[in-house]
C-alpha atoms as a PDB file:
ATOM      1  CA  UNK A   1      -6.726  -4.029 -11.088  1.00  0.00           C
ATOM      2  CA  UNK A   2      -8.602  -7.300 -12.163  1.00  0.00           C
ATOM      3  CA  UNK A   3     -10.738  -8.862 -10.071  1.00  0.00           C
ATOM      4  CA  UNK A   4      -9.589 -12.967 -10.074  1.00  0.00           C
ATOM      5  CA  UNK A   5     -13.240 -12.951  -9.939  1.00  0.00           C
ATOM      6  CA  UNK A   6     -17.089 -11.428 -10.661  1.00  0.00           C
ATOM      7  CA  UNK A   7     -18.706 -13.471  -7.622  1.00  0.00           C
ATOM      8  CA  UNK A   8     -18.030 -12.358  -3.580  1.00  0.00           C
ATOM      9  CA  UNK A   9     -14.536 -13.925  -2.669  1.00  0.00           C
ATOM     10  CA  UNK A  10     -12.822 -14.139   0.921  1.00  0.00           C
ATOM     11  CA  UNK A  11      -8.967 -13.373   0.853  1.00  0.00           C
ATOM     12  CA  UNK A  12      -6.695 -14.807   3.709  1.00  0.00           C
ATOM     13  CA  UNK A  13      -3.338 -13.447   4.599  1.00  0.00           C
ATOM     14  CA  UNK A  14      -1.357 -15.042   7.022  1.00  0.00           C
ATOM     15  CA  UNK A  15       2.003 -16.054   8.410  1.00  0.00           C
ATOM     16  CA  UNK A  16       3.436 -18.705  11.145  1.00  0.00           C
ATOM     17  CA  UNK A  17       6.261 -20.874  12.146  1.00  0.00           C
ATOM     18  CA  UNK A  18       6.799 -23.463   9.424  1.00  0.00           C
ATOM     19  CA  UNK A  19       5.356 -26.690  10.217  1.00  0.00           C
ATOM     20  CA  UNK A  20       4.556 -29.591   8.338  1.00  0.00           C
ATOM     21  CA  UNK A  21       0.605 -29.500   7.395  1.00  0.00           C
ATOM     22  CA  UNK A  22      -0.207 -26.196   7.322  1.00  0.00           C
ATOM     23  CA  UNK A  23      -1.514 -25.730   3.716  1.00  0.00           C
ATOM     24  CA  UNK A  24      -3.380 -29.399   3.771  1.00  0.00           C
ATOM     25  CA  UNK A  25      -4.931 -27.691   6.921  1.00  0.00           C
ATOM     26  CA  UNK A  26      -6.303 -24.417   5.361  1.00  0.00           C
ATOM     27  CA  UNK A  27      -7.042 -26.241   2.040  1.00  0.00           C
ATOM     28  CA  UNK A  28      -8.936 -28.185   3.859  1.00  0.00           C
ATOM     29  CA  UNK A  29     -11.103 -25.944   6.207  1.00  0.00           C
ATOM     30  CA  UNK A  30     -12.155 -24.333   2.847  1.00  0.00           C
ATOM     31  CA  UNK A  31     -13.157 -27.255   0.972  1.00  0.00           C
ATOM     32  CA  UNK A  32     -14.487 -29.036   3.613  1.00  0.00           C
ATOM     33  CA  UNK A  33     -16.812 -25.804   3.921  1.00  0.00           C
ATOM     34  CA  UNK A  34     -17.739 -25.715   0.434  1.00  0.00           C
ATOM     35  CA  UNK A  35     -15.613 -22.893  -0.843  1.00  0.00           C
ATOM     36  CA  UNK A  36     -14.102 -22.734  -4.277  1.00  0.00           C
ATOM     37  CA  UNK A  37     -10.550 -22.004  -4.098  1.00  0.00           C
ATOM     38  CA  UNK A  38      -9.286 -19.966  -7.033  1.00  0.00           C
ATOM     39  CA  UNK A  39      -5.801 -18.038  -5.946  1.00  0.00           C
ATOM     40  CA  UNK A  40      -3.272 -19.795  -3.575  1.00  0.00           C
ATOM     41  CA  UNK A  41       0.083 -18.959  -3.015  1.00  0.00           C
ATOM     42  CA  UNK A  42       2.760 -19.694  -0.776  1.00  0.00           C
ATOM     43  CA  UNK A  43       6.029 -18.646   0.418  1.00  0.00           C
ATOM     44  CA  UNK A  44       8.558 -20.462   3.208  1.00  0.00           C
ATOM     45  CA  UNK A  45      11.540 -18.192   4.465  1.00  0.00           C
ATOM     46  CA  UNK A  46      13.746 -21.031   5.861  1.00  0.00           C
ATOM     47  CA  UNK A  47      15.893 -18.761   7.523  1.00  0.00           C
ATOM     48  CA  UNK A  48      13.082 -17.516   9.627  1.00  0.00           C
ATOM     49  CA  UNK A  49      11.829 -20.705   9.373  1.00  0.00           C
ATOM     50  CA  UNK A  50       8.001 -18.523   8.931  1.00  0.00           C
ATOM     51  CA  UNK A  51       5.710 -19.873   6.336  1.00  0.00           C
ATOM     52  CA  UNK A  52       3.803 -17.332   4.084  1.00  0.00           C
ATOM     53  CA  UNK A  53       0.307 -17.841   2.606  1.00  0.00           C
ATOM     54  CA  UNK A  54      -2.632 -15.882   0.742  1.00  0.00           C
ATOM     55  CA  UNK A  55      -5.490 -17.580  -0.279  1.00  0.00           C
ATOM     56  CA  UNK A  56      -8.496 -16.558  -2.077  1.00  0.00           C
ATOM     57  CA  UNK A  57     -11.908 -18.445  -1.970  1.00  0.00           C
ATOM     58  CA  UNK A  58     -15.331 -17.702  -3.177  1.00  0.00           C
ATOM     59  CA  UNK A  59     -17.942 -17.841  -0.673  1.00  0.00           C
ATOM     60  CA  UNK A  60     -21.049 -18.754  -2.485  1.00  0.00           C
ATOM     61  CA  UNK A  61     -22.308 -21.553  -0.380  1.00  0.00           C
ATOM     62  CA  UNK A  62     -19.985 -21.627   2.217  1.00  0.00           C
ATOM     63  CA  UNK A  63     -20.959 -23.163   4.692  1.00  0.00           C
ATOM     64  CA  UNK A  64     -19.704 -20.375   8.008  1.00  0.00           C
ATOM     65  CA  UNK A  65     -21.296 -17.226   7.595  1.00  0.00           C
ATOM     66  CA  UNK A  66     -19.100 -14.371   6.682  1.00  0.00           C
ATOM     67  CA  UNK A  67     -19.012 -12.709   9.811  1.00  0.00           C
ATOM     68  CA  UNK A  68     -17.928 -16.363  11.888  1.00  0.00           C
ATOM     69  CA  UNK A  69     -15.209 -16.952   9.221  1.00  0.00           C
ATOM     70  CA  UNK A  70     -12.180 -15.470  10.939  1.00  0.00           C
ATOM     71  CA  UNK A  71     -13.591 -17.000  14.520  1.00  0.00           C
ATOM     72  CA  UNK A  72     -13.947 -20.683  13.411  1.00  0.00           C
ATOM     73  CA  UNK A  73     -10.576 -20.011  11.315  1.00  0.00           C
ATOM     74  CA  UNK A  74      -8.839 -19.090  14.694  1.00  0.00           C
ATOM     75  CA  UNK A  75     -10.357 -21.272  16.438  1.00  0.00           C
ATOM     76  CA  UNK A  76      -9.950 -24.300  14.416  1.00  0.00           C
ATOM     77  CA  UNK A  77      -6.760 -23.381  12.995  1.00  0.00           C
ATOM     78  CA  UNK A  78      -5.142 -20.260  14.084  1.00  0.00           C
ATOM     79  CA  UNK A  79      -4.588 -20.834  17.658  1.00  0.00           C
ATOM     80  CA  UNK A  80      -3.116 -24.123  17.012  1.00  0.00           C
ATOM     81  CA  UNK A  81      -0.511 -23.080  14.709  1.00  0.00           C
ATOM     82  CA  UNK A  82       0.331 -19.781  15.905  1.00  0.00           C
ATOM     83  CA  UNK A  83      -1.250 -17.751  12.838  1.00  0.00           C
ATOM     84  CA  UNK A  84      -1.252 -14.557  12.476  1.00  0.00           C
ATOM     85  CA  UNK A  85      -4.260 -13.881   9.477  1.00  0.00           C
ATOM     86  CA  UNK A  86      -6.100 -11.070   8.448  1.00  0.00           C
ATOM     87  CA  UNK A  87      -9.292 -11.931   6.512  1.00  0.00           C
ATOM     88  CA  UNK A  88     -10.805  -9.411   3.479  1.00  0.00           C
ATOM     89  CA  UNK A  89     -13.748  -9.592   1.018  1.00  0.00           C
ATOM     90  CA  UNK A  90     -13.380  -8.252  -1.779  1.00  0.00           C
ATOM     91  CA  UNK A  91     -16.872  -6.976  -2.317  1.00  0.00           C
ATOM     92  CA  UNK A  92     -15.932  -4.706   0.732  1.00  0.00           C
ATOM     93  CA  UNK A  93     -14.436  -1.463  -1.739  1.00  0.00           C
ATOM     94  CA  UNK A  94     -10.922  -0.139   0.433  1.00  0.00           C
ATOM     95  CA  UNK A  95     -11.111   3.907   0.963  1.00  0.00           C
ATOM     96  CA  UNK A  96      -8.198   5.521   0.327  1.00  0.00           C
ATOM     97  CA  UNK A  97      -7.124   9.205   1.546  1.00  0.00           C
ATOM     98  CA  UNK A  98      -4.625  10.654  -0.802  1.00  0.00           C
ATOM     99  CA  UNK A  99      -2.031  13.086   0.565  1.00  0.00           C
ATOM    100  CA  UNK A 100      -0.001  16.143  -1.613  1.00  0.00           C
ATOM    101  CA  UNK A 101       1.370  18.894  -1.458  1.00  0.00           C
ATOM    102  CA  UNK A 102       2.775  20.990  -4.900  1.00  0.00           C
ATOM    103  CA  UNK A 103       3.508  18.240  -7.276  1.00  0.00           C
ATOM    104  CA  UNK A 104       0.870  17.212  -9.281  1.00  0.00           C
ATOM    105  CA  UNK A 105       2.435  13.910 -11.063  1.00  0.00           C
ATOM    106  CA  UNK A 106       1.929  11.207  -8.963  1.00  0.00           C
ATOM    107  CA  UNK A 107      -1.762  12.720  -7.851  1.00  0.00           C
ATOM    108  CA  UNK A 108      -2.614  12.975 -11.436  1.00  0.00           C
ATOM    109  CA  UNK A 109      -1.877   9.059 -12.025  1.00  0.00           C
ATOM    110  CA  UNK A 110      -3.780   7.941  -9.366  1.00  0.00           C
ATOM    111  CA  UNK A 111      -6.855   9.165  -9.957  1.00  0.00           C
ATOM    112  CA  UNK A 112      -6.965   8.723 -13.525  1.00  0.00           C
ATOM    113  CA  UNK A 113      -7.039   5.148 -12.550  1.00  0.00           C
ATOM    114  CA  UNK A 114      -9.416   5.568 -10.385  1.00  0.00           C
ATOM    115  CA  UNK A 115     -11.364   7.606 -12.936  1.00  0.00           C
ATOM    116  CA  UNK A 116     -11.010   4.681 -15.576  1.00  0.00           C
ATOM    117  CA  UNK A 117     -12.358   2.217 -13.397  1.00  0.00           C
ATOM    118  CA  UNK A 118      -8.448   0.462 -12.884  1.00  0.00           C
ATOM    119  CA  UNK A 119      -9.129  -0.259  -9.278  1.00  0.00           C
ATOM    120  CA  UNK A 120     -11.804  -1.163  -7.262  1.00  0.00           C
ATOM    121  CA  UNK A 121     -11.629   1.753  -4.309  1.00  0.00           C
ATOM    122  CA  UNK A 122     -13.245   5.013  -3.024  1.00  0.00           C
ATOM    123  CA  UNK A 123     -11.637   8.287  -2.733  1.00  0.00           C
ATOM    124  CA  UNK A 124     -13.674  10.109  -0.403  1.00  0.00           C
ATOM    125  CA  UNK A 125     -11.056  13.435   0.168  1.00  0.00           C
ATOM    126  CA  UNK A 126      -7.442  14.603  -0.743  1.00  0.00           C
ATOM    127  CA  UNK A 127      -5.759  16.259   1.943  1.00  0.00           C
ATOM    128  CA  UNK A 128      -2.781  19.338   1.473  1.00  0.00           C
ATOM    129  CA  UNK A 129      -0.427  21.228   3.159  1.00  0.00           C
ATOM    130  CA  UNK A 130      -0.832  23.709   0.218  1.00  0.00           C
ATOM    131  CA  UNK A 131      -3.445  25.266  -1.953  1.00  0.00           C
ATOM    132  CA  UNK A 132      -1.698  24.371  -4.746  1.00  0.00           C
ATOM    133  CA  UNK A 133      -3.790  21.046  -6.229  1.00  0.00           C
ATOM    134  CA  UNK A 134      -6.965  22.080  -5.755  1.00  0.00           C
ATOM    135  CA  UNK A 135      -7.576  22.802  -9.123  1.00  0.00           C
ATOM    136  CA  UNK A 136      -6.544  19.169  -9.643  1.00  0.00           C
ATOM    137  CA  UNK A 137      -9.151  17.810  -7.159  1.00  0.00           C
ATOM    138  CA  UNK A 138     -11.997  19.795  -8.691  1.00  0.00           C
ATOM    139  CA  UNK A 139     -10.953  18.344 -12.312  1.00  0.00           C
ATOM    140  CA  UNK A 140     -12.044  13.996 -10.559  1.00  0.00           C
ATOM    141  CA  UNK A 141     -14.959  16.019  -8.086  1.00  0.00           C
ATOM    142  CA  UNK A 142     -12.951  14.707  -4.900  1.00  0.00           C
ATOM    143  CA  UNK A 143     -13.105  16.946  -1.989  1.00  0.00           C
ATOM    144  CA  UNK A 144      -9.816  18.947  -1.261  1.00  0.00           C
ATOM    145  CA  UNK A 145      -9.018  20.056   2.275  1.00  0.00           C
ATOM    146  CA  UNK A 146      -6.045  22.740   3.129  1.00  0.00           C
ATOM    147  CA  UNK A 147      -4.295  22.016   6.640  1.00  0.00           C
ATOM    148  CA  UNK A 148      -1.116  24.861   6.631  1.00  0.00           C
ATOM    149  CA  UNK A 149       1.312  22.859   8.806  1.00  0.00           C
ATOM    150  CA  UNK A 150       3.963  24.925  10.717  1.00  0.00           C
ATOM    151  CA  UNK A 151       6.173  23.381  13.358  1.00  0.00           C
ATOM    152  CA  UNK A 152       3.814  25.192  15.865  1.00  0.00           C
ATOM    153  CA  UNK A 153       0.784  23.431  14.251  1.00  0.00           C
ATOM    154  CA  UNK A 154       1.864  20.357  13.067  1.00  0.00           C
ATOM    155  CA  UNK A 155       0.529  18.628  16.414  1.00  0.00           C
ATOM    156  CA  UNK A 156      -2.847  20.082  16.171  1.00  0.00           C
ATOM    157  CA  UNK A 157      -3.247  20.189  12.315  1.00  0.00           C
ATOM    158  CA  UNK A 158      -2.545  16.251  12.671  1.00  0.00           C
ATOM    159  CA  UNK A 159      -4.855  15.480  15.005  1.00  0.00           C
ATOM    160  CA  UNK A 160      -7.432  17.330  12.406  1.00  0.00           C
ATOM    161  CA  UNK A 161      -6.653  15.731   9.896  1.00  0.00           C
ATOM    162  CA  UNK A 162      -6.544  12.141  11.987  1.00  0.00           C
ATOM    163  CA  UNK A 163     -10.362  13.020  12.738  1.00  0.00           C
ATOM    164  CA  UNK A 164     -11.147  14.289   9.372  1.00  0.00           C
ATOM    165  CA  UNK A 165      -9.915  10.499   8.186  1.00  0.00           C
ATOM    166  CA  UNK A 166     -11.878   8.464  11.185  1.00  0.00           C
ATOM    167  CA  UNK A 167     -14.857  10.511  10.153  1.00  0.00           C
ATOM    168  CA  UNK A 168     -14.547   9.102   6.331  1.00  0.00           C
ATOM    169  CA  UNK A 169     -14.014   5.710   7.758  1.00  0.00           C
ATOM    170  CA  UNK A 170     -10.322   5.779   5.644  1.00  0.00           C
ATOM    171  CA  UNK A 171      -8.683   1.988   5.638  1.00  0.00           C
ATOM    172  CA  UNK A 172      -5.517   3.837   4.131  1.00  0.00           C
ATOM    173  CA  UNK A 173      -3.270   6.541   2.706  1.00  0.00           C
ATOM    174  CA  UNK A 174      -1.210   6.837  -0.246  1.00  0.00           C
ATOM    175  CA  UNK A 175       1.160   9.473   0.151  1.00  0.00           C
ATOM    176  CA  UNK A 176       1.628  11.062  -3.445  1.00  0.00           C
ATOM    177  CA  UNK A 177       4.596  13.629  -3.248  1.00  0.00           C
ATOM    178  CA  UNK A 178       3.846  14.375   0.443  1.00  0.00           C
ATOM    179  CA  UNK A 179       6.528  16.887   1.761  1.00  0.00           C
ATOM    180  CA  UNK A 180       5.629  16.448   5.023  1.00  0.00           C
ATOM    181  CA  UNK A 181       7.109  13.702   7.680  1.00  0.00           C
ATOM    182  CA  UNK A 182       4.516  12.565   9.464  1.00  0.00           C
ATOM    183  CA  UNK A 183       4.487  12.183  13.510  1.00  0.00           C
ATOM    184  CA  UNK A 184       4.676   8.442  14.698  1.00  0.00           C
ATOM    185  CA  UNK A 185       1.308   9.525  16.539  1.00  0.00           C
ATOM    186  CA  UNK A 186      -0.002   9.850  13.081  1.00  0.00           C
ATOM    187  CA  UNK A 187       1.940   6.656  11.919  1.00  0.00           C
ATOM    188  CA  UNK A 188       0.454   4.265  14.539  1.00  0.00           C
ATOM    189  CA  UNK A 189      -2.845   5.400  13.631  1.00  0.00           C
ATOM    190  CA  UNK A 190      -2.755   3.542  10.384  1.00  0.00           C
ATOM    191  CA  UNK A 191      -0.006   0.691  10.928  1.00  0.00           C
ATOM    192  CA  UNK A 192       0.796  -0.801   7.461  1.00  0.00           C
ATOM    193  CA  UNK A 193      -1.548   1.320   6.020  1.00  0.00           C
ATOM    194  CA  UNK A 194       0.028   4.592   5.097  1.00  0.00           C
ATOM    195  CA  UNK A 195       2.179   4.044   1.336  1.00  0.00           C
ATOM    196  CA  UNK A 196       4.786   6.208   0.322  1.00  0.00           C
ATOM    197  CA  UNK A 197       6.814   7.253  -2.845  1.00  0.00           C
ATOM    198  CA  UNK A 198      10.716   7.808  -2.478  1.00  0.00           C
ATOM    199  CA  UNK A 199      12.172   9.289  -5.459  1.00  0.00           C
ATOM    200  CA  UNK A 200      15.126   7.474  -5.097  1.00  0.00           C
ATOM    201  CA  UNK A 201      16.087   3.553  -5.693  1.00  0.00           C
ATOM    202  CA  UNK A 202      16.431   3.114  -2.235  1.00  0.00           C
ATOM    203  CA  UNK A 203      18.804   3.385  -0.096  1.00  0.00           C
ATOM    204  CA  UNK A 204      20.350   6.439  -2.240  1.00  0.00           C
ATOM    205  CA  UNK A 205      20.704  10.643  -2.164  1.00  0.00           C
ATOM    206  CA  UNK A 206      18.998  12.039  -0.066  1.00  0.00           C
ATOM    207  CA  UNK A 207      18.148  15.952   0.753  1.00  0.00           C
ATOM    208  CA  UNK A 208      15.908  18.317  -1.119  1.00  0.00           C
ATOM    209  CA  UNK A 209      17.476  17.796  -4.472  1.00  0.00           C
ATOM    210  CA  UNK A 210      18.300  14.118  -5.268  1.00  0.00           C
ATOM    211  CA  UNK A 211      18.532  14.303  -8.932  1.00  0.00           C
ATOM    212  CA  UNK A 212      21.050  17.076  -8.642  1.00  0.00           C
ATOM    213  CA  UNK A 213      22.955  14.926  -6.473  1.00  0.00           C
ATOM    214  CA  UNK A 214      22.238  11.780  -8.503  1.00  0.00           C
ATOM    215  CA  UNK A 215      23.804  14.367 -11.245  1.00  0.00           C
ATOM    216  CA  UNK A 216      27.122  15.936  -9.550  1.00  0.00           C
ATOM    217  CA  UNK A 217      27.792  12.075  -8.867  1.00  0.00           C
ATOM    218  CA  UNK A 218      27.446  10.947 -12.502  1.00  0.00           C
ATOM    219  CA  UNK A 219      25.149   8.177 -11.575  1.00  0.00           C
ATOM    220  CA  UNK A 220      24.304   5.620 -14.105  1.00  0.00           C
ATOM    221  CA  UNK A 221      20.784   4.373 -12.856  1.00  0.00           C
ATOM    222  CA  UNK A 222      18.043   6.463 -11.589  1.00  0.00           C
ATOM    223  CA  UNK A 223      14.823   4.554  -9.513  1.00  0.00           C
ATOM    224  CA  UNK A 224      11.998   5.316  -7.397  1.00  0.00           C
ATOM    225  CA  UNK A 225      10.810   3.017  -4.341  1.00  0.00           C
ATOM    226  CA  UNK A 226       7.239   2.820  -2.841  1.00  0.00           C
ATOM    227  CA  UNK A 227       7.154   1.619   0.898  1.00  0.00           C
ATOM    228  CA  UNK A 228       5.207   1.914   3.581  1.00  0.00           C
ATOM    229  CA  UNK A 229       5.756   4.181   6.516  1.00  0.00           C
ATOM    230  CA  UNK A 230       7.567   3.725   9.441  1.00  0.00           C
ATOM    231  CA  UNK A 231       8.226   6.089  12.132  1.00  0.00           C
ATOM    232  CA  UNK A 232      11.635   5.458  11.270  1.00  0.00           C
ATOM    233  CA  UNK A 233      12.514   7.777   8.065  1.00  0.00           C
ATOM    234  CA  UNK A 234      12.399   6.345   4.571  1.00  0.00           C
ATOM    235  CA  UNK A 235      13.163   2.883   6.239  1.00  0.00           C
ATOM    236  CA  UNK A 236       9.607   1.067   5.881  1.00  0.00           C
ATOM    237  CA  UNK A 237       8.983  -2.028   4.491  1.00  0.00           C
ATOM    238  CA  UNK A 238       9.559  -1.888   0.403  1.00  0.00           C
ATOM    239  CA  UNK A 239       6.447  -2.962  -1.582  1.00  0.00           C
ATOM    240  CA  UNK A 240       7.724  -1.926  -5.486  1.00  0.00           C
ATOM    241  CA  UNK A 241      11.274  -0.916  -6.639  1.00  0.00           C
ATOM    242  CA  UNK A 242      11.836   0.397 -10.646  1.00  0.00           C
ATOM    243  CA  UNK A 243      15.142   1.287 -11.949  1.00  0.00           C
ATOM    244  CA  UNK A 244      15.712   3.695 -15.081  1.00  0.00           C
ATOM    245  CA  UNK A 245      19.680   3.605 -16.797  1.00  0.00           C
ATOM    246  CA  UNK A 246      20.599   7.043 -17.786  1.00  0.00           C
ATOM    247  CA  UNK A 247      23.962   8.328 -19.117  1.00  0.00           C
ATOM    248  CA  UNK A 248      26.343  11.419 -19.149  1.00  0.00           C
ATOM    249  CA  UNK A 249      24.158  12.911 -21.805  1.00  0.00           C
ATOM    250  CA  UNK A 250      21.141  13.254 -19.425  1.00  0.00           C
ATOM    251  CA  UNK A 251      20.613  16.768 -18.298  1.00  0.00           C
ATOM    252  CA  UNK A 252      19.147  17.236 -14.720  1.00  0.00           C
ATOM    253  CA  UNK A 253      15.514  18.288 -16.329  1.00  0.00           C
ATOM    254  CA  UNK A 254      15.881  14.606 -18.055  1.00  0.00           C
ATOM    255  CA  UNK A 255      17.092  12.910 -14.811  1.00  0.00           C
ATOM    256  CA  UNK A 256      13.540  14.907 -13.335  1.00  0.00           C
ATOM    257  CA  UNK A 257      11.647  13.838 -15.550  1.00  0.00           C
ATOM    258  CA  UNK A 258      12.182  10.320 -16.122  1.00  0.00           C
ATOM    259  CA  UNK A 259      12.198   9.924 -12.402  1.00  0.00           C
ATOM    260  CA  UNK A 260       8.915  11.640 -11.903  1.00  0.00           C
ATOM    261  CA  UNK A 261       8.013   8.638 -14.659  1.00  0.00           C
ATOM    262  CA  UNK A 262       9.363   6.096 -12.130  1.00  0.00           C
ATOM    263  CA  UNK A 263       7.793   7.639  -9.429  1.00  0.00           C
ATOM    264  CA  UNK A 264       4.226   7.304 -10.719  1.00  0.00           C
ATOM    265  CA  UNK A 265       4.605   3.726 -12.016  1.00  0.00           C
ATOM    266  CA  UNK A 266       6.017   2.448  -8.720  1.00  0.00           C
ATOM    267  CA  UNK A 267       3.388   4.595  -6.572  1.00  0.00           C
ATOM    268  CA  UNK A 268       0.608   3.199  -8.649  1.00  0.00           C
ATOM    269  CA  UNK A 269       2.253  -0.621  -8.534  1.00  0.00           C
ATOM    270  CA  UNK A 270       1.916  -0.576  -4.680  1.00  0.00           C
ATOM    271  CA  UNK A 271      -1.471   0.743  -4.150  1.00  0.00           C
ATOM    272  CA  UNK A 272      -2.672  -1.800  -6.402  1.00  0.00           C
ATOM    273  CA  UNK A 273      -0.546  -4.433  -4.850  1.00  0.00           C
ATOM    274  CA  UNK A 274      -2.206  -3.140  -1.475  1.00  0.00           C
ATOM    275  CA  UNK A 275      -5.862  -3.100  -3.222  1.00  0.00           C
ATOM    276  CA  UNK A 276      -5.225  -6.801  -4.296  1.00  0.00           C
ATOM    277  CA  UNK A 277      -4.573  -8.006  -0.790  1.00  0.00           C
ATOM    278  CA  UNK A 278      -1.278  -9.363  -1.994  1.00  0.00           C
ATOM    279  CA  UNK A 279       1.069  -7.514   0.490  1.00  0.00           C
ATOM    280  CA  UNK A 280       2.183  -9.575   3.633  1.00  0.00           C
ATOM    281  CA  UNK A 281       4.225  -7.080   5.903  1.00  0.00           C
ATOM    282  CA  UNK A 282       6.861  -9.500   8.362  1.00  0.00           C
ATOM    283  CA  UNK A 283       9.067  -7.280  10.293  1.00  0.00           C
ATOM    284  CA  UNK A 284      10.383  -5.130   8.246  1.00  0.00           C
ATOM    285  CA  UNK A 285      10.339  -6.841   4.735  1.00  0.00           C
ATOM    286  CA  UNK A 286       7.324  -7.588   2.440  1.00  0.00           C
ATOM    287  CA  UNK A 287       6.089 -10.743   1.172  1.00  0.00           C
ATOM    288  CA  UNK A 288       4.635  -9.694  -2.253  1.00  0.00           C
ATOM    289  CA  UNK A 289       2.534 -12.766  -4.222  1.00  0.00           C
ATOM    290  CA  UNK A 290       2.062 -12.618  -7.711  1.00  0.00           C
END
């Protein structure tokens, strides 16, 4: 994950009725303050009719003090065109909780990028239903904490674990082969926060085993999706979609295998896409700049 730049930026995400002005307005309110823009993009959905922006500034010099930004911004600007923002800096480092349970794949990609430096977080714990990746945690020194879930514990092993992330101060969770569904008590805990991988090229097969499905159907395309959770099922708001083509030579190991592939590529696309500040959720579709 590149940094756009070395010196301490602000990054503003918001969304609002379309109206005529509205990017002369921020614009302005930035220069006018004596901050360098260096990332802007926008986005109108004129059947919505909601405009889309991010905008990235640095704040050497700037005139508001980091802590009155997002006050004077909603007070000079937010209130009077209905915004709804959220303001970052990106010398603030996001900490991310990683959830697994058995398979390794998707656990082992993310924290080699983390390990080489790719992106620009803390991992401060992994969390499993199983014992199982342990050995995996010990191998990046990340803490590794075992919650057996059961459907008599699963309200009380939640609640842990909620605690367990308030007490790391977690922003969010990536969800790396997960095979648990988590509780919309958990779920509204960490609204637009929590990033999962479907090993499927959503909507598709769905059950236990989708590439023996995706097999007995004689499928031509294989894909993964990455999303973020919802209390409704697999339904959240899509982030990163990858397709693979396949053919009637593939074997169900080769459909596994080059979907695990997908599966780590698209998991790792989102939570950078997330780390970059470049995800807008509106209802239930994503905005995703460049």
């Amino acid at each position: 994950m590149l940094q756009s730049s070395t010196k301490d930026t602000a990054i503003l995400l918001l969304h609002c009725p379309d109206k005529q002005g509205i990017l002369a307005a921020v614009t302005e309110f930035i220069n006018i303050n004596k901050g360098n823009i260096i990332y802007l993009d926008q986005h109108v959905d004129f059947v919505e009719k909601e405009f889309f922006m991010r905008v990235e500034w640095e704040i050497e010099g700037f005139l508001i003090p980091q802590e009155k930004i997002s006050e004077y911004f909603y007070t000079l600007l937010g209130k009077k065109y209905g915004m709804n923002f959220r303001l970052y800096f990106n010398a603030n480092k996001p900490r991310m909780a990683i959830f697994v349970s058995k398979m390794s794949h998707c656990l082992f990609d993310l924290l080699s990028r983390y390990a080489a430096n790719d992106w620009d977080v803390e991992i401060p714990l992994i969390i499993s239903n199983h014992p199982d990746m342990e050995h995996v945690a010990s191998k990046f020194d990340i803490p590794y904490y075992y919650f057996p879930i059961t459907k008599e514990t699963k309200q009380e092993q939640e609640a842990a674990e909620i605690a367990l992330l308030k007490e790391h101060k977690i922003e969010f969770v990536v969800l790396a082969r997960y095979m648990q569904v988590l509780t919309a008590e958990f779920i509204a805990q960490y609204p637009q926060n929590i990033i999962n991988i479907h090993h499927s090229f959503l909507p598709a097969f769905v059950g236990a085993k989708p590439y023996h499905a995706a097999y007995e159907r004689g499928v031509k395309i294989i894909g993964a999706t990455s999303h973020y959770v919802t209390s409704e099922l697999d339904a959240g708001p899509i982030i990163e979609q990858e397709v693979a083509k396949i053919s009637h030579k593939d074997t169900v190991e080769m459909l596994i295998h080059k979907g695990q592939d997908l599966e780590k590529i698209v998991l790792s696309r989102g939570v950078e896409k997330h780390l970059e500040r470049k995800v807008l959720v509106y209802k239930n579709k994503t905005i995703v700049f460049s």
